[in-house]
N, C-alpha and C. Protein backbone atom coordinates (compact mmCIF):
# COMPACT_ATOMS: atom_id res chain seq x y z
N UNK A 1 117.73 102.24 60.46
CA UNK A 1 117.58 103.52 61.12
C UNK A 1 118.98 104.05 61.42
N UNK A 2 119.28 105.63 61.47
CA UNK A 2 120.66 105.88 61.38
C UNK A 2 120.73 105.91 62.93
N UNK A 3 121.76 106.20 63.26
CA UNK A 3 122.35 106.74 64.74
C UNK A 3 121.76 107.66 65.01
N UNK A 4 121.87 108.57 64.53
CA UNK A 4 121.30 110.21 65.17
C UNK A 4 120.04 110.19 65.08
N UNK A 5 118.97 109.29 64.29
CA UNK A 5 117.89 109.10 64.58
C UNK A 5 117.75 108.01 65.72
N UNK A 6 118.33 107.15 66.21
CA UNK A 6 118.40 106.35 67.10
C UNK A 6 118.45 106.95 68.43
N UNK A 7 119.69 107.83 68.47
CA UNK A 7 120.19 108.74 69.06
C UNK A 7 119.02 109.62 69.59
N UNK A 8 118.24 110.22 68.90
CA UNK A 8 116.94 111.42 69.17
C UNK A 8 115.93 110.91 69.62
N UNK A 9 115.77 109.44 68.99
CA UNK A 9 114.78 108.60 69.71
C UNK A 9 114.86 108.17 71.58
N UNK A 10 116.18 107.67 71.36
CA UNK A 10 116.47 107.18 72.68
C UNK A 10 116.54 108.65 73.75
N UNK A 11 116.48 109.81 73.25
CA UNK A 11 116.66 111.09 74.57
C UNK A 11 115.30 111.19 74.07
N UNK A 12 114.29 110.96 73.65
CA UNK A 12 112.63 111.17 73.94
C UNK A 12 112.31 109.96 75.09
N UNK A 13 112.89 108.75 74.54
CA UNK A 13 112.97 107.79 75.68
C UNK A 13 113.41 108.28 76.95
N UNK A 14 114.41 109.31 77.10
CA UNK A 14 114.83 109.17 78.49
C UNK A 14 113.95 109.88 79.24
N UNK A 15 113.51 111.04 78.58
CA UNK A 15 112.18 111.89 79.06
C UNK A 15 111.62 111.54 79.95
N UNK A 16 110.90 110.70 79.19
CA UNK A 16 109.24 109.57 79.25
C UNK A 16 109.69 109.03 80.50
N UNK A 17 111.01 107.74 80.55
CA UNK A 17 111.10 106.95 81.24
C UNK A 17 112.02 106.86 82.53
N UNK A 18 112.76 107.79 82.28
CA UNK A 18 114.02 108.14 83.48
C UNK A 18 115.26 107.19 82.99
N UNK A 19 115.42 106.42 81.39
CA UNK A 19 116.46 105.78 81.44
C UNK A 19 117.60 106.31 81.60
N UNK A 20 118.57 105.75 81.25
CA UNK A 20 119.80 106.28 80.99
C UNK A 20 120.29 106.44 79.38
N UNK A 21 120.87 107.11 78.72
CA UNK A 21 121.25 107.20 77.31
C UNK A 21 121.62 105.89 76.69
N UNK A 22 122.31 105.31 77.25
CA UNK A 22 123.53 103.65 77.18
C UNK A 22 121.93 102.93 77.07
N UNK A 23 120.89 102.82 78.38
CA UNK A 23 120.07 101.90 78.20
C UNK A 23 119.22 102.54 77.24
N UNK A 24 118.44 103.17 77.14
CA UNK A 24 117.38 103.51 75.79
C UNK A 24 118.21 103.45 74.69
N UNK A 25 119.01 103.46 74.02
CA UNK A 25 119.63 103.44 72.83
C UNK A 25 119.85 101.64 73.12
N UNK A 26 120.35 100.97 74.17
CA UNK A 26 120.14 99.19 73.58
C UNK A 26 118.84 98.85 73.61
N UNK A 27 117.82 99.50 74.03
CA UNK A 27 116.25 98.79 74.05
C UNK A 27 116.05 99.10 72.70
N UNK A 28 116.47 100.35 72.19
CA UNK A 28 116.06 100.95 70.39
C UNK A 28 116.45 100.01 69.90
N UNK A 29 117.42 99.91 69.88
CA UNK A 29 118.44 98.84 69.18
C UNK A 29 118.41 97.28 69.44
N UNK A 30 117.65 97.00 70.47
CA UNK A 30 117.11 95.55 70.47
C UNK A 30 117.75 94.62 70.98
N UNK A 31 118.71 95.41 71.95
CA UNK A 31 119.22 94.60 72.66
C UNK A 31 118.72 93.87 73.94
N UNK A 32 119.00 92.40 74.34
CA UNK A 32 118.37 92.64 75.83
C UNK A 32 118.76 93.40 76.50
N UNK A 33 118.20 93.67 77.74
CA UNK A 33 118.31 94.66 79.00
C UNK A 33 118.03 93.98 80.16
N UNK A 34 118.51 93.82 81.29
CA UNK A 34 117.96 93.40 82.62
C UNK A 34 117.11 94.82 82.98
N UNK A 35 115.80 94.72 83.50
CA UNK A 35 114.89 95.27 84.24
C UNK A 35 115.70 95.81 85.34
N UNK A 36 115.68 97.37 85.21
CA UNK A 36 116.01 98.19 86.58
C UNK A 36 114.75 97.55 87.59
N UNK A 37 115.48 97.01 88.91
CA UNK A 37 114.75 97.10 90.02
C UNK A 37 113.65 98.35 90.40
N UNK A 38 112.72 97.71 90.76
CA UNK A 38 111.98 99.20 91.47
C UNK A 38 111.63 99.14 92.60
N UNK A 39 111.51 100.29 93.42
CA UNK A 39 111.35 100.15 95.01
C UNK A 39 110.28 99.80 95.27
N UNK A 40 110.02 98.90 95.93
CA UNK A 40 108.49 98.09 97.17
C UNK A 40 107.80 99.40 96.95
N UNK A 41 106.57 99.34 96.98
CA UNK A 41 105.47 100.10 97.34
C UNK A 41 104.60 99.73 98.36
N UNK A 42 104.09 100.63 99.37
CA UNK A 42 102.85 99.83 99.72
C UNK A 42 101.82 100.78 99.63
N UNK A 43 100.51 99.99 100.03
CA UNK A 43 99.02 100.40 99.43
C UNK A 43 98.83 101.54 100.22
N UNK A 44 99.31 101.94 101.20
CA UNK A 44 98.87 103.46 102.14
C UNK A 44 99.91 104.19 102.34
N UNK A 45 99.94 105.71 102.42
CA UNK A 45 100.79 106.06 102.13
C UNK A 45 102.40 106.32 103.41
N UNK A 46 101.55 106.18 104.43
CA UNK A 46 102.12 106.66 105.52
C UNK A 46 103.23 104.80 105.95
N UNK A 47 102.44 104.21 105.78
CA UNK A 47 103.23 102.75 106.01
C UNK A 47 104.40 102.45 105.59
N UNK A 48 105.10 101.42 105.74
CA UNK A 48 106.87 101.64 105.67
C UNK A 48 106.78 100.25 105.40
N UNK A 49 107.38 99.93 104.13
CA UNK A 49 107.33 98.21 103.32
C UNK A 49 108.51 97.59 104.56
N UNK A 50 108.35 96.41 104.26
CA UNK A 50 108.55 94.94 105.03
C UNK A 50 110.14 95.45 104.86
N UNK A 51 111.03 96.32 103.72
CA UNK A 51 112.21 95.89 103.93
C UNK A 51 112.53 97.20 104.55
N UNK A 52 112.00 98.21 104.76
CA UNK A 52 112.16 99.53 105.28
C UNK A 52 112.06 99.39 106.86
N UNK A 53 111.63 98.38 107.22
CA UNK A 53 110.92 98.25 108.96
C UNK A 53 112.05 97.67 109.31
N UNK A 54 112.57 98.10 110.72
CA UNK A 54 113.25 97.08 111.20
C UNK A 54 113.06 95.94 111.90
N UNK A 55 113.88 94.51 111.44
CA UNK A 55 113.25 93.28 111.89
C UNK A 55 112.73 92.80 113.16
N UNK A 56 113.22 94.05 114.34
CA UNK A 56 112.47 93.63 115.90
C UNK A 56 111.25 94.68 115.72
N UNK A 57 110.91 95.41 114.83
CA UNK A 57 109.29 95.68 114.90
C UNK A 57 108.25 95.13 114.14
N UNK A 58 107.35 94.43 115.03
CA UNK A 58 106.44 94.22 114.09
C UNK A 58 105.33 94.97 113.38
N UNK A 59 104.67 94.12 112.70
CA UNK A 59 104.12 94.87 111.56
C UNK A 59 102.89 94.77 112.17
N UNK A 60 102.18 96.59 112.02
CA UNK A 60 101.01 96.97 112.07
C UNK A 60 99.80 96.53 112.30
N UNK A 61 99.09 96.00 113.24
CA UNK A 61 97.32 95.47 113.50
C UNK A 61 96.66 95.65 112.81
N UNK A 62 95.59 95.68 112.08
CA UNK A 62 94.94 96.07 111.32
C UNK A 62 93.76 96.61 112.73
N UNK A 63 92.92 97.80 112.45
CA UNK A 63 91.88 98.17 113.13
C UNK A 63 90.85 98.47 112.81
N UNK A 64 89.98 97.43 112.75
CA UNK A 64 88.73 97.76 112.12
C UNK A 64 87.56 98.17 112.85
N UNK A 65 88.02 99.25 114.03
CA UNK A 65 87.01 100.13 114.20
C UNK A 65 87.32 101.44 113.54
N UNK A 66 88.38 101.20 113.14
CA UNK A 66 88.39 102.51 112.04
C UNK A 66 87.93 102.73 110.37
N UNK A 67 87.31 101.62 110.69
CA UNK A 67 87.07 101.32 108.74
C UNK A 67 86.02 101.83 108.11
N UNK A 68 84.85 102.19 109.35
CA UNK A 68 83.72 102.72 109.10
C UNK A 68 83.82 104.24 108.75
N UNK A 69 85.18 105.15 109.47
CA UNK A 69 85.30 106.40 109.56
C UNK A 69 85.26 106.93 107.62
């Protein structure tokens, strides 16, 4: 495959994926890659992951008189 097709491939890649030019052109090309980190998620939206909280608050009760609502 030439460059400039490599090249056109890897900026459809960046589209799609948010890479960077440098990384989609070594994944085309078959190089390894270390995995960009991705940020914690959690399951609700309003909640704040384990590394976002600060360590003298604790974490949330669960209340299950609200589960029925």
């Amino acid at each position: 495959m030439s460059h400039t097709e490599l090249e056109r491939l890897a900026k459809i890649r960046m589209q799609i994926t948010g890479e960077t030019l440098e990384r989609a052109m070594a994944v085309l090309e078959g190089h390894a890659t270390e995995p960009e980190p991705e940020p914690e998620t959690t399951d609700e939206p309003g909640e704040r992951s384990a590394a976002e909280r600060p360590a003298d608050e604790e974490e949330p009760r669960p209340r299950p008189h609200l589960r029925s609502l």
